[in-house]
Every structure is written in structure tokens, then in C-alpha cells.
Protein backbone atom coordinates (compact mmCIF):
# COMPACT_ATOMS: atom_id res chain seq x y z
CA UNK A 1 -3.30 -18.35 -20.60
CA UNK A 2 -1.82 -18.58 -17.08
CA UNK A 3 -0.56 -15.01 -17.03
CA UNK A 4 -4.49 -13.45 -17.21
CA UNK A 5 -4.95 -15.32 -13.54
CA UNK A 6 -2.01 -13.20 -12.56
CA UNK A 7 -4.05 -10.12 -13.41
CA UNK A 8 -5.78 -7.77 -10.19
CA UNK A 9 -7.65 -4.36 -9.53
CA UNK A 10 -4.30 -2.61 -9.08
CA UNK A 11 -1.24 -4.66 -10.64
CA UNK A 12 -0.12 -7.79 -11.90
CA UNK A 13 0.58 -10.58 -9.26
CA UNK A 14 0.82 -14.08 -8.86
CA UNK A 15 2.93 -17.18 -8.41
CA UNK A 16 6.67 -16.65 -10.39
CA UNK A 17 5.53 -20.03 -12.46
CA UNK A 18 2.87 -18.56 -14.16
CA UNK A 19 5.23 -15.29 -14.77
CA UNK A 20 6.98 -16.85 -18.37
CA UNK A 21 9.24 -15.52 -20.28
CA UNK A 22 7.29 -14.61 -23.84
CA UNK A 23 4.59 -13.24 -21.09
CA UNK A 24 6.74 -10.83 -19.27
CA UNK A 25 7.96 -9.12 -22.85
CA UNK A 26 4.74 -8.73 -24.26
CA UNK A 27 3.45 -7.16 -21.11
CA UNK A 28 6.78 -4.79 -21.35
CA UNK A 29 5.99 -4.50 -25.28
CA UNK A 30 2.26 -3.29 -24.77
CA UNK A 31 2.51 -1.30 -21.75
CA UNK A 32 5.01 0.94 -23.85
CA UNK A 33 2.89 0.83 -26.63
CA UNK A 34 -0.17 2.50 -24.40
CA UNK A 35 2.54 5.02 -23.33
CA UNK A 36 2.93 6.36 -26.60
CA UNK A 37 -0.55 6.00 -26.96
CA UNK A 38 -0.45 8.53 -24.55
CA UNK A 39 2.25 10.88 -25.80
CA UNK A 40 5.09 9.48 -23.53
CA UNK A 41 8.78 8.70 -24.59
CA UNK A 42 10.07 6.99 -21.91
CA UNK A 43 9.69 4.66 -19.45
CA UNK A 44 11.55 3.98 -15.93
CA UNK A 45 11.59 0.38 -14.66
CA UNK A 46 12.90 -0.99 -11.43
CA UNK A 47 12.45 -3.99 -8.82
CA UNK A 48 12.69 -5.19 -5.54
CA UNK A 49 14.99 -7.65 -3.93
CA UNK A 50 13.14 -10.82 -4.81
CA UNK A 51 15.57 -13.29 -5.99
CA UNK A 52 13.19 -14.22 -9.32
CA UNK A 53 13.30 -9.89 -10.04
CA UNK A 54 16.26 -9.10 -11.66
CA UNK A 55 14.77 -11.99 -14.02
CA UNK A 56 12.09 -10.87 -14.68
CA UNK A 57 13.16 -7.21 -15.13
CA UNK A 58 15.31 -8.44 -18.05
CA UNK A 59 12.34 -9.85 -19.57
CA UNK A 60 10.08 -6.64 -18.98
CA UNK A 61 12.64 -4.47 -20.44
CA UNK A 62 13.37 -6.24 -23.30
CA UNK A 63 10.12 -6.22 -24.56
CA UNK A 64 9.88 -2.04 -23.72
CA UNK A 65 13.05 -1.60 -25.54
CA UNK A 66 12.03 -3.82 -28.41
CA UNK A 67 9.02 -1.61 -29.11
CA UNK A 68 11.18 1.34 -29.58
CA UNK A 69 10.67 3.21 -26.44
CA UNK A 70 13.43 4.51 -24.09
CA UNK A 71 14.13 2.52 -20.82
CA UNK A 72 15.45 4.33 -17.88
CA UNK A 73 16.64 1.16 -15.24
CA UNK A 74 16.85 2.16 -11.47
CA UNK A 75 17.64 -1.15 -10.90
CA UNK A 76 16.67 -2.92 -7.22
CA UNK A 77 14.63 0.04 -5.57
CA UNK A 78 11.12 0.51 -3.40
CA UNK A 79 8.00 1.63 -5.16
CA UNK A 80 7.79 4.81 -3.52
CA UNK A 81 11.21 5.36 -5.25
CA UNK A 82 9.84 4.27 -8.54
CA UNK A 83 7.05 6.61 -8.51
CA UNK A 84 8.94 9.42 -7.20
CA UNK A 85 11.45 9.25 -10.57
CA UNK A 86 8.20 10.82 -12.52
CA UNK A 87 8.84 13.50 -10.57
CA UNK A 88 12.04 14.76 -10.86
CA UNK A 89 13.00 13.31 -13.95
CA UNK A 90 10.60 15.29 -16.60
CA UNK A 91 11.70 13.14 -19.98
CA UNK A 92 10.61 10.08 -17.58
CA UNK A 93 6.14 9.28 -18.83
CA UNK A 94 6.07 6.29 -16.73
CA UNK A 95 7.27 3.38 -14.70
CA UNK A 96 6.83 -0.16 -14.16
CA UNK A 97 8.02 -1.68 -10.34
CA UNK A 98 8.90 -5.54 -10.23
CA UNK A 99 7.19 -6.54 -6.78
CA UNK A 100 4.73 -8.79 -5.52
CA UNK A 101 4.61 -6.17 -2.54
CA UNK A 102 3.71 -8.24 0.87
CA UNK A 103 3.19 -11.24 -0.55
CA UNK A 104 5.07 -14.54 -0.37
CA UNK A 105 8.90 -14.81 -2.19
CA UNK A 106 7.41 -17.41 -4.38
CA UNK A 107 5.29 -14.82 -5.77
CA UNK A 108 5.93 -11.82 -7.62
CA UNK A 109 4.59 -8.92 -10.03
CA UNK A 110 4.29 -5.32 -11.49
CA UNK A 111 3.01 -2.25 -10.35
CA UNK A 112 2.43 0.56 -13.43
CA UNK A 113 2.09 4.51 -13.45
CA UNK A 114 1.59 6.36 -16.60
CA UNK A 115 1.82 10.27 -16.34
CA UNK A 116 2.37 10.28 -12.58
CA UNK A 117 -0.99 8.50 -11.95
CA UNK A 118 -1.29 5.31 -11.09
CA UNK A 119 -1.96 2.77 -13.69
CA UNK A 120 -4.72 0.30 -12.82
CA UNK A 121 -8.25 -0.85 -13.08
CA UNK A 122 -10.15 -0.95 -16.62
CA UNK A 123 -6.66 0.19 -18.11
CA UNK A 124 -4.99 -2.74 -16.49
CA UNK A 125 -7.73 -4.96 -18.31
CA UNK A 126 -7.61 -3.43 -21.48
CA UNK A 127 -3.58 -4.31 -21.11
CA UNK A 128 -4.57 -7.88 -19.94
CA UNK A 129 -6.82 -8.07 -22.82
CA UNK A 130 -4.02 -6.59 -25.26
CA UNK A 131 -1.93 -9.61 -24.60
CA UNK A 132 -4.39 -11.89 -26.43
CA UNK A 133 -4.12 -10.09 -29.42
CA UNK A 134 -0.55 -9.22 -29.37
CA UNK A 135 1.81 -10.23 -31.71
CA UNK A 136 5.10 -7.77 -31.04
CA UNK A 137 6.12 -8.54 -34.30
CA UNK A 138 7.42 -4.96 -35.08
CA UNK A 139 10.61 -4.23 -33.54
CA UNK A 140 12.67 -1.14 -33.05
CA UNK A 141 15.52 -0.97 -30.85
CA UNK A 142 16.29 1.83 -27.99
CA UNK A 143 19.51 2.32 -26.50
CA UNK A 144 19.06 1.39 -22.78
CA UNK A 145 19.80 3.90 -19.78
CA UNK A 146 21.00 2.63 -17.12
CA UNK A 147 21.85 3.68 -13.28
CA UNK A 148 19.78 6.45 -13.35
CA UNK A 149 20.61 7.95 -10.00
CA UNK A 150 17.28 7.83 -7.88
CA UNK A 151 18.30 6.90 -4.82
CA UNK A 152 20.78 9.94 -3.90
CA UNK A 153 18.09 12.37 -5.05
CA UNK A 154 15.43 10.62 -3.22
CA UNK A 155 17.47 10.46 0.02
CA UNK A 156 18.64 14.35 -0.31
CA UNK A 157 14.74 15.04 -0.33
CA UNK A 158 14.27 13.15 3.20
CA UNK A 159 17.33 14.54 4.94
CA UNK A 160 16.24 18.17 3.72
CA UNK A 161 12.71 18.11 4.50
CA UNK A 162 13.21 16.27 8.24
CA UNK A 163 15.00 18.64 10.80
CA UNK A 164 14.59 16.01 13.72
CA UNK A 165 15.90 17.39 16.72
CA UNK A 166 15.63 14.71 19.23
CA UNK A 167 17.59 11.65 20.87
CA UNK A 168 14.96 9.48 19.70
CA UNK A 169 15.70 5.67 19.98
CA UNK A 170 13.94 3.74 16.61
CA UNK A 171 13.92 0.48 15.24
CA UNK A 172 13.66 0.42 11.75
CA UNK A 173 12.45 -3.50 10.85
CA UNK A 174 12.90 -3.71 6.86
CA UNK A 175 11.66 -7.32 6.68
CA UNK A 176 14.32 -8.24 4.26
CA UNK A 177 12.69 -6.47 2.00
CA UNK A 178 13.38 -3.07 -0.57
CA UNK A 179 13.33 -0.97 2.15
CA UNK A 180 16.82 -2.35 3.64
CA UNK A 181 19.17 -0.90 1.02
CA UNK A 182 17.33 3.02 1.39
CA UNK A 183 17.55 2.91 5.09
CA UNK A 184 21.02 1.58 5.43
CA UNK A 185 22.09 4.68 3.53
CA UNK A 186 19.44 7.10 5.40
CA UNK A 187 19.78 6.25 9.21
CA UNK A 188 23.22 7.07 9.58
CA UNK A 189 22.77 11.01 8.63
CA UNK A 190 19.49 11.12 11.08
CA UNK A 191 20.10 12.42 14.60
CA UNK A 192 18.93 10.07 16.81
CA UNK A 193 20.05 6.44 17.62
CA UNK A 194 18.55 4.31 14.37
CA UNK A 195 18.69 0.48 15.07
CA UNK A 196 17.81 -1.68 11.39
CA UNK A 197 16.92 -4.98 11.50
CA UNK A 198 16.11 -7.69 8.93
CA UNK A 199 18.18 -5.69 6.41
CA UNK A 200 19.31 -7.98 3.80
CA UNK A 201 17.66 -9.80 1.12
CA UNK A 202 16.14 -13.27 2.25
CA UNK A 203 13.19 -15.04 1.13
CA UNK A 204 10.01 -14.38 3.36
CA UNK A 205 7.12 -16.42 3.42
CA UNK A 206 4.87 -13.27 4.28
CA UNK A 207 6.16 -9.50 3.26
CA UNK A 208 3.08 -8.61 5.60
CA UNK A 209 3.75 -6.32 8.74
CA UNK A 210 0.15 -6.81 9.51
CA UNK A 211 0.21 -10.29 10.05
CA UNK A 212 1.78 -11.43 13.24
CA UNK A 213 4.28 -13.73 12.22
CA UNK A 214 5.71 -10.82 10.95
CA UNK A 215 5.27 -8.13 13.28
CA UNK A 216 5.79 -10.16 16.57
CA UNK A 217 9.60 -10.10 15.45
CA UNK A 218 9.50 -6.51 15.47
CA UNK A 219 7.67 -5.76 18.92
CA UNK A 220 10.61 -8.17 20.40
CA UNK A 221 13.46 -5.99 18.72
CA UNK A 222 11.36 -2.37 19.79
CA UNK A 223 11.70 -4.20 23.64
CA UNK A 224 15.13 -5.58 23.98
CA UNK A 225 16.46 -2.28 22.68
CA UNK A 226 13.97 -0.28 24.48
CA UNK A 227 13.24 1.90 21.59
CA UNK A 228 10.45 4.52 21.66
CA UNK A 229 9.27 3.46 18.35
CA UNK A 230 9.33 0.87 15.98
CA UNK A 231 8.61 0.62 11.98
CA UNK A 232 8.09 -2.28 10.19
CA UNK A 233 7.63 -1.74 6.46
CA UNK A 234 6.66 -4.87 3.54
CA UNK A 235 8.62 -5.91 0.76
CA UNK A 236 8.50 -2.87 -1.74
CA UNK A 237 8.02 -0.52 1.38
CA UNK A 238 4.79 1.26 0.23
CA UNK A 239 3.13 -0.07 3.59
CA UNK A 240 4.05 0.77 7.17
CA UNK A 241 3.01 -0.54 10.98
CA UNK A 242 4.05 1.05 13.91
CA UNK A 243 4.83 -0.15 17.39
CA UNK A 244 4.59 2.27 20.02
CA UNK A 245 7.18 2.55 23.80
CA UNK A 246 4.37 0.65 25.17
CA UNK A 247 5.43 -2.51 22.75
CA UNK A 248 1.41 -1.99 21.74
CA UNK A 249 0.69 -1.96 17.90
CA UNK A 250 -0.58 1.06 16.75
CA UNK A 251 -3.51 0.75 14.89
CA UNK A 252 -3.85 2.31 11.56
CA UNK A 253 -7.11 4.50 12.57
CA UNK A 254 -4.92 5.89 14.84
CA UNK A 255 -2.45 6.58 12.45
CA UNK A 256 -5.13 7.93 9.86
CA UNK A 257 -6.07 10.22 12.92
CA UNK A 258 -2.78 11.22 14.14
CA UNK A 259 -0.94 12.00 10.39
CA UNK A 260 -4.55 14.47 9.94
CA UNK A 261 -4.45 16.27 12.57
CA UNK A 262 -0.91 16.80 13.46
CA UNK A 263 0.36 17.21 9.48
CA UNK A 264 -2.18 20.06 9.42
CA UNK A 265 -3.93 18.67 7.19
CA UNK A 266 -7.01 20.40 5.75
CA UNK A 267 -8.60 18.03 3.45
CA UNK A 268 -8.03 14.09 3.51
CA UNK A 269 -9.02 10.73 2.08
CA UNK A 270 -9.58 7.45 4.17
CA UNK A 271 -11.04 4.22 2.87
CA UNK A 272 -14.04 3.16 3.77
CA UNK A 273 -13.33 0.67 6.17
CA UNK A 274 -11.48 3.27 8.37
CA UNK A 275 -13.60 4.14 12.03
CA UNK A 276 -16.25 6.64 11.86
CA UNK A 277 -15.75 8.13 14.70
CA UNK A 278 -12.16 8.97 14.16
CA UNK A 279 -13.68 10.65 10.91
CA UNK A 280 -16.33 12.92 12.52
CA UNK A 281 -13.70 13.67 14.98
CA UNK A 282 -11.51 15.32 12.57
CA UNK A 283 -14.54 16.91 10.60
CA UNK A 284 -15.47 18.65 14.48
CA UNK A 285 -12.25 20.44 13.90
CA UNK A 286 -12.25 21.75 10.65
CA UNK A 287 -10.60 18.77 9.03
CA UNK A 288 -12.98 17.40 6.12
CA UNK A 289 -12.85 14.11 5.71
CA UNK A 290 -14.04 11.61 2.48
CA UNK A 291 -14.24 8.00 2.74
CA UNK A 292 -13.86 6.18 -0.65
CA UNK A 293 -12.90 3.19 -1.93
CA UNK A 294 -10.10 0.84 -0.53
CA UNK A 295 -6.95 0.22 -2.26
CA UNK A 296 -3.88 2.88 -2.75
CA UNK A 297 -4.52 3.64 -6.07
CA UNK A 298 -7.93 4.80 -5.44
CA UNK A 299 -7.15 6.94 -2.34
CA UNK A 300 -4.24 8.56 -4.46
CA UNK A 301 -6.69 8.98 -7.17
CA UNK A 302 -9.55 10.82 -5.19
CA UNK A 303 -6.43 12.70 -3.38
CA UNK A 304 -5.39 14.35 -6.75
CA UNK A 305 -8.75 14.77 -7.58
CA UNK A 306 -9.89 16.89 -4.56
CA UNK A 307 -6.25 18.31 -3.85
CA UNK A 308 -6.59 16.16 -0.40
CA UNK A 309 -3.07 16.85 2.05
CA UNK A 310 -3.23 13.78 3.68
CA UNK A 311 -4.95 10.28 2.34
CA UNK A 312 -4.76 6.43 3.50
CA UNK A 313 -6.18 3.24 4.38
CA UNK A 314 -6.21 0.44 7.12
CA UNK A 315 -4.07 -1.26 5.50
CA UNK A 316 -1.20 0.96 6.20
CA UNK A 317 -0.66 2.72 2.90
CA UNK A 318 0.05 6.53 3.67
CA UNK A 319 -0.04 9.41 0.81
CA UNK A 320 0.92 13.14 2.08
CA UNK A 321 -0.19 15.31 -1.37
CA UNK A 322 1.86 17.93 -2.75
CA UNK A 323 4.59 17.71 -0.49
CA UNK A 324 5.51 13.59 -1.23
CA UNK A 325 3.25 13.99 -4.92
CA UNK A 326 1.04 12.29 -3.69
CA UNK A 327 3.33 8.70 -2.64
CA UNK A 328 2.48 6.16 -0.25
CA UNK A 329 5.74 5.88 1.14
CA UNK A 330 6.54 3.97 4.43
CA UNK A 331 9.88 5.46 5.04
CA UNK A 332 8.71 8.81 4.09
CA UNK A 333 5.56 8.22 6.80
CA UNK A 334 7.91 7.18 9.44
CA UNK A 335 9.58 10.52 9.46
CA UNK A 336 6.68 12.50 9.33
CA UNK A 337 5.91 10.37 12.77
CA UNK A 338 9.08 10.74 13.99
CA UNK A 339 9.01 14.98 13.41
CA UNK A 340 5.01 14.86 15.17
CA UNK A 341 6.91 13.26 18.12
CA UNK A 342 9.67 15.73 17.88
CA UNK A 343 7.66 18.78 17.65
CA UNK A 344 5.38 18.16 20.27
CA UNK A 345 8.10 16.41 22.55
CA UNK A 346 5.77 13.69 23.54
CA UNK A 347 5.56 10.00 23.23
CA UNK A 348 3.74 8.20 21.09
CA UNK A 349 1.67 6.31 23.90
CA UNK A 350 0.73 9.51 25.37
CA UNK A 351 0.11 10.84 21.86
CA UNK A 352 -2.49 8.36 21.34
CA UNK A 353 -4.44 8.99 24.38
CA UNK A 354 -5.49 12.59 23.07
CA UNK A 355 -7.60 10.56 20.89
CA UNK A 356 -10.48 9.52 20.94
CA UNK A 357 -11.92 5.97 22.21
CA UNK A 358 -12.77 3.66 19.33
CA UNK A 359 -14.87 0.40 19.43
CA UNK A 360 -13.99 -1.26 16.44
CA UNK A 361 -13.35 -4.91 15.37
CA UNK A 362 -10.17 -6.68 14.03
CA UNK A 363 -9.77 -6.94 10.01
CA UNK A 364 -11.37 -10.59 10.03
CA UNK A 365 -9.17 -12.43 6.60
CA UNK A 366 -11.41 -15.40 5.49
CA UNK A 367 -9.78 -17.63 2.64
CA UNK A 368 -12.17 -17.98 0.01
CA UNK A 369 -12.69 -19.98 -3.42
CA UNK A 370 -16.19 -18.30 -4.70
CA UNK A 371 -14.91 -15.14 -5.21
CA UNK A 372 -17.14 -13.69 -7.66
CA UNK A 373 -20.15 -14.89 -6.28
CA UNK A 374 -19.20 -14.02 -2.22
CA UNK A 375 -21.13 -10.92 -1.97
CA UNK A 376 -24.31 -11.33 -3.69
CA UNK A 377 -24.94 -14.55 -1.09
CA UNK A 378 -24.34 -12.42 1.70
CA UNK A 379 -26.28 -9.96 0.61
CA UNK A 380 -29.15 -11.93 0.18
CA UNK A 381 -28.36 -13.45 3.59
CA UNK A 382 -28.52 -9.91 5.08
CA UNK A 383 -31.65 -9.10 3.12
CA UNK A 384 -33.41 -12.11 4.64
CA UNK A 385 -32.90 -10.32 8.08
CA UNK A 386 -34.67 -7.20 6.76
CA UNK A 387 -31.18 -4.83 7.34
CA UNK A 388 -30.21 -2.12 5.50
CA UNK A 389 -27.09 -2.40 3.14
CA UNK A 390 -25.88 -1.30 -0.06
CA UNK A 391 -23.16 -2.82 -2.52
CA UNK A 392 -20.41 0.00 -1.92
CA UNK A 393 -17.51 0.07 -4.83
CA UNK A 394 -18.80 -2.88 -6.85
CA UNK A 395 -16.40 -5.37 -4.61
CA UNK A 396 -18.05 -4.39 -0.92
CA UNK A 397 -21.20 -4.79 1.28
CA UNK A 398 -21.82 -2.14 4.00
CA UNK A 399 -24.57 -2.96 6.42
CA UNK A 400 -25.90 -0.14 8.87
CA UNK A 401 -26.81 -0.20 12.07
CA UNK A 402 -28.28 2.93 14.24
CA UNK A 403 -25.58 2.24 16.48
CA UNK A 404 -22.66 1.38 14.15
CA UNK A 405 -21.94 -1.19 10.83
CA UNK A 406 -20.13 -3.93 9.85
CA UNK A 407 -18.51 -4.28 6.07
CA UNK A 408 -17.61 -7.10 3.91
CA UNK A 409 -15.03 -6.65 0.88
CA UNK A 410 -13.46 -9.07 -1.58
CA UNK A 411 -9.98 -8.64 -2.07
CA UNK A 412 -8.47 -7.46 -5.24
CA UNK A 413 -5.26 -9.12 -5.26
CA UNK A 414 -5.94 -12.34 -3.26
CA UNK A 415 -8.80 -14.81 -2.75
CA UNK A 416 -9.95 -13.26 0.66
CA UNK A 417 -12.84 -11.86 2.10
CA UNK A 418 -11.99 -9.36 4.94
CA UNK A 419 -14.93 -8.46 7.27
CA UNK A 420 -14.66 -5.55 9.64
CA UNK A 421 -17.57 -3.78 12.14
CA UNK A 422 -17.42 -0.59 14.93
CA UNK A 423 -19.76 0.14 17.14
CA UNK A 424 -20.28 3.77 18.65
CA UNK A 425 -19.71 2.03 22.24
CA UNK A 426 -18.39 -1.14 23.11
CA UNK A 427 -21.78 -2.70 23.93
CA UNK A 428 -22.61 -1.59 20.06
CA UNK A 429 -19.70 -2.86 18.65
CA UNK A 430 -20.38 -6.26 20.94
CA UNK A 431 -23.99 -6.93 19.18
CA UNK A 432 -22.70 -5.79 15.61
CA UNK A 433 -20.09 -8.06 15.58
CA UNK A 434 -22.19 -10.82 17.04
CA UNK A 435 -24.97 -10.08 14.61
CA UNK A 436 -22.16 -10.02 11.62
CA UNK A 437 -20.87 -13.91 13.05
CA UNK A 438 -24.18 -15.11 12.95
CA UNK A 439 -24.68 -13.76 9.26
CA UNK A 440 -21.81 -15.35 8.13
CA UNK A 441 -22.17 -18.50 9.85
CA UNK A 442 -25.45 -18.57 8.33
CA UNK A 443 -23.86 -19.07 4.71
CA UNK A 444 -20.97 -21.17 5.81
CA UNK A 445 -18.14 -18.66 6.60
CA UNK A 446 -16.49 -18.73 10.32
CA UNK A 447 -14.97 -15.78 11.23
């Protein structure tokens, strides 16, 4: 069955031929049926701007409403904004976002929560694995709710909570993706001066503001307008890169470091792939600091655990707890930026030079076709060199060095491998990354 290929670690996603019709109402049919498995009533759904969503939405929600549960439709919205209608809507138990997130237009998807946790891993199989056996022969109609009016609550909470008293000049790069139709309503009532680019809808082959055929665009606009900031965000706006008034990308360590420290945070969550030195950093001043495993849903999982303030990963997902519920929201991170910048009346360059020097590597991507058997050859690879390394999360190898490590991790919603090393000085980081080439090479992968 095509649609099990379509299933990952953390949501449905694949190529829009393999989505079918009869596949996208059963998974709509089941998914409410584990809902009331787990006492809820009602379910909100919603999608982003793909042109195959609204398609597949229809699908999704007939299946839901066949099974008798309630549907509450936001309509075309960002996942942030899907998530956040747990929260202020109590009779709402769950939601389902249409999205392939950064992916390509030809692609597409759905992200779950259930009880204002995300919805993935072993529950996502068990849902996969419900599909063989489901017949959705029993049906019981539910009237349909429609419009349910996220967006002017959601936008109410941003203009309330950000006081941003500055002429700040921004470019706001939605990449033609969710995010254009929230910030075309929200710059206008910020003080500043808000430029938005790439605001309508248009099929993208990448959704990715880390890879540079998509960010390049948005260096270009930060320069000719001679902003002090840039944002670019992907296609369901869950994911955010900044450029800073030196045109420089920002990396996300420094992000990581900068949203700690200057949120107030007490207690946060990185992945494990973030720097270590940024992380000891924060820990000399009071901050602790827990590296677990990559992947949004398991940072905002450990974050509700541990009641963490701040939580996110290289990848650009950020989560601030209690005060965004625990959301990795790109818009929502932007302003917290934006207010840091405000408060301390200081650029963002000169921001990032209170920080402290890291030698880290690039996120290496490497296409790959073994993916199930990737790690166990490097690790015997590694083991044949007499280093020290441990399978980290089931899906990672860490390999530890006096002087720094390198990591390799299988990606959960794509065949790729992504390697990464740091170093504790720039020599360090020099031979790690040399001695993680020649491992590689060794088994036939080129960096």
C-alpha cells in the first residue's frame, strides 16, 4: 500500500500521488476514532496553501465526519495556528494540519496533535498499522463547523504580548508559503517599517529556508532595502532563519543561545546536535540546559515534561513554554527577536558578538538509499578505528573526541543522512572533521 511509504517519525509525508483518495478518509476515519479512544469530541483540521490541500482536506474531513466526530475547519492556516486552536478553544481534543512543511509542492502531508501534545512516533504507527485493518464501514454523520475564527484570536495574542518600540526596518520573506496570509494581516499594526516578500501562494520546489536556493533570495531583499533584519520562514511556518544587518546568516546555535539567555529563560531543551559550548555557556550562568533528541515533537515533548521556558533545534524550530504552550512558531520567534533587539537597543551583529566563539561544522545532507542499514556500517567503521561512540536515540551515532565530536543521524522524514562535528578550537574542529571525511569515505559516502 503506497500510503505506508508516506508514513515518518513525526507525520505523514510524501509525494501527492501516493496521497489517494480512499487513503486520505480512512486516515481522517481512524485518527478520530483514536480521539475518542481518548475521550475527545472534536477535532480541528486545517491546511496550508499547497494547491493539492484544499483536496486533500476534503478527503481528511470526510472521513472524520463520517465516523461521527465533530470537525472544526480553520481552513488555509500555519501549523503554529493549528496547534494554538487547542488552546483557546476547550471543546477542540485535537487537530490535524495539511502540510508537507519545507518540502517540495509536489509533495504534501499531515501533522496530528491529540490533547495538546503532539501526535507522533509509535502512535503514528499504530495509526499506519490501523489502516490495514480498517474497514470504516460504520458511519455516523456530524454536522461540520466551519470558519472557526483562529486567525483574529491568534493575531490579538501577538499584537498584545509585543510592545515594540523601535523604528526597526524588517523583511519578512514568507516563501510563498502559510505564513503570507498571517503576516499580511500582522505587519501593518507593528511599529516599525515591515517589508513582506514572496507573499502569495506559488509552487516552490524547496519550502526550505536552510537551503540556499532559498535563503539567498532573502539576504538580496534584507540588502537592497537595507533592513536590520530579515526572516525567512518554510511553508507551514513552524521553522525560521534569520539574516542579520551584516547580510550574514545567523546560525541557529546562535539563536538557541540568544532566545536562552535574553528570554530569561531558566530551564531549556536543545537537540543534540546543537554546539556544546554554547550549552555549557548557558549552564555557567545559571541556565540548565538538556540535550535530547532531534525533531520538534521531541523537544516539545521533553519541554512539557521538565516545564523547560525555552526549547529548539538546528533546524530552526523554536518552542517558548507556557507563554506560546509550548509552539514552535516562526512568526511568534521573530518577535521575540525583534523585542531582544528592542529592549537592549542593539543590533543583531553586535548582539552576536557577546557570544561566545564556536568551531563547529556545516549540517553535511548526504542522499541516501540504505536507510535502515546506514548506521550500523558506520558504526562498525568507527569501531574498526578503536573510537568511542554510542547509538544515541535509536536513529543517531555520536562519536567523542577529548577535544570535541562529530554525529551522524538518519532523517525521519527523508532519505538523508546529515553529519555534523565541533571542535573546542578551530584546530579541533579541523582534525574532527577530517577524521569524520575519512570515516565516511571509508564506507563510500562523500561528504
Amino acid at each position: 500500500m503506497l500510503i505506508q511509504s508516506c508514513f515518518n517519525n513525526y507525520d505523514i509525508r510524501g509525494n501527492i500521488i501516493h496521497l489517494k483518495q480512499n487513503d486520505v478518509y480512512r486516515i481522517g476515519y481512524e485518527f478520530a476514532n483514536i480521539v475518542f479512544e481518548n475521550n475527545g469530541l472534536s477535532i480541528a483540521v486545517g491546511c496550508d496553501r499547497r494547491e493539492s490541500s484544499p483536496k486533500l482536506l476534503k478527503w481528511l474531513i470526510e472521513g472524520i465526519s463520517d465516523y461521527g466526530m465533530k470537525v472544526y475547519c480553520v481552513n488555509c492556516a500555519t501549523s503554529p495556528m493549528m496547534q494554538f486552536t487547542e488552546y483557546i478553544y476547550e471543546n477542540v481534543n485535537a487537530t490535524v494540519m495539511v502540510t508537507a512543511s519545507h518540502n517540495s509542492w509536489k509533495d504534501n502531508g499531515f501533522k496530528f496533535t491529540i490533547n495538546k501534545k503532539p501526535f507522533f512516533g509509535e502512535e503514528l504507527q499504530k495509526l499506519s498499522q490501523r489502516l490495514l485493518d480498517a474497514n470504516c464501514s460504520e458511519k455516523r454523520k456530524s454536522q461540520l463547523h466551519t470558519n472557526l475564527p483562529v486567525m483574529s484570536i491568534y493575531l490579538q495574542k501577538l499584537i498584545n504580548e509585543f510592545i515594540i518600540d523601535s523604528d526597526i526596518k524588517v523583511v519578512w520573506d514568507a516563501g510563498h508559503g502559510a505564513a503570507g496570509d498571517v503576516l499580511f494581516e500582522l505587519l501593518p499594526q507593528l511599529h516599525g517599517t515591515h517589508i513582506l516578500v514572496r507573499k502569495e501562494s506559488k509552487p516552490m520546489d524547496t519550502f526550505d529556508p536552510a537551503k540556499s536556493s532559498f535563503i539567498d533570495y532573502t539576504t538580496s531583499q534584507v540588502k537592497s532595502h537595507n533592513a536590520h533584519i530579515g526572516f525567512a520562514m518554510d511553508g507551514d511556518a513552524d521553522r525560521l532563519v534569520v539574516i542579520d544587518d551584516n547580510y550574514e546568516v545567523v546560525s541557529s546555535d546562535e539563536m538557541l543561545a540568544i532566545f536562552a539567555l535574553f528570554s530569561n529563560a531558566k530551564k531549556v531543551v536543545w537537540d543534540f546536535k546543537s554546539s556544546r559550548v554554547l550549552a555549557e555557556w548557558l549552564d555557567e550562568r545559571g541556565i540548565e540546559c538538556t540535550l535530547t533528541h532531534t525533531g520538534h515533537a521531541y523537544i516539545r515533548k521533553e519541554m512539557q515534561r521538565c516545564k523547560a521556558d525555552f526549547g529548539g533545534e538546528i533546524s530552526g524550530h523554536y518552542l517558548f513554554g507556557k507563554c506560546h504552550f509550548y509552539i514552535d512558531d516562526a512568526i511568534y520567534s521573530a518577535l521575540v527577536l525583534i523585542q531582544i533587539l528592542s529592549r537592549l537597543s542593539i543590533s543583531l551583529s553586535k548582539l552576536r558578538k557577546s557570544l561566545p566563539t564556536i568551531s563547529v561544522s556545516k549540517i553535511f545532507r548526504i542522499p541516501i538509499t540504505n536507510k535502515e542499514e546506514i548506521l550500523n556500517i558506520i558504526l562498525n567503521s568507527v569501531q574498526k578505528k578503536g573510537l568511542v561512540c554510542d547509538i544515541i536515540f535509536n536513529n543517531a551515532l555520536l562519536v567523542n573526541f577529548p577535544e570535541g565530536w562529530w554525529i551522524a543521524r538518519v532523517a525521519q522524514t527523508e532519505p538523508v543522512l546529515s553529519v555534523r562535528c565541533e571542535g573546542w578550537t578551530e584546530d579541533a574542529l579541523n582534525k574532527i572533521l577530517a577524521q569524520m571525511e575519512n570515516t565516511l569515505s571509508n564506507i563510500g559516502i562523500s561528504l
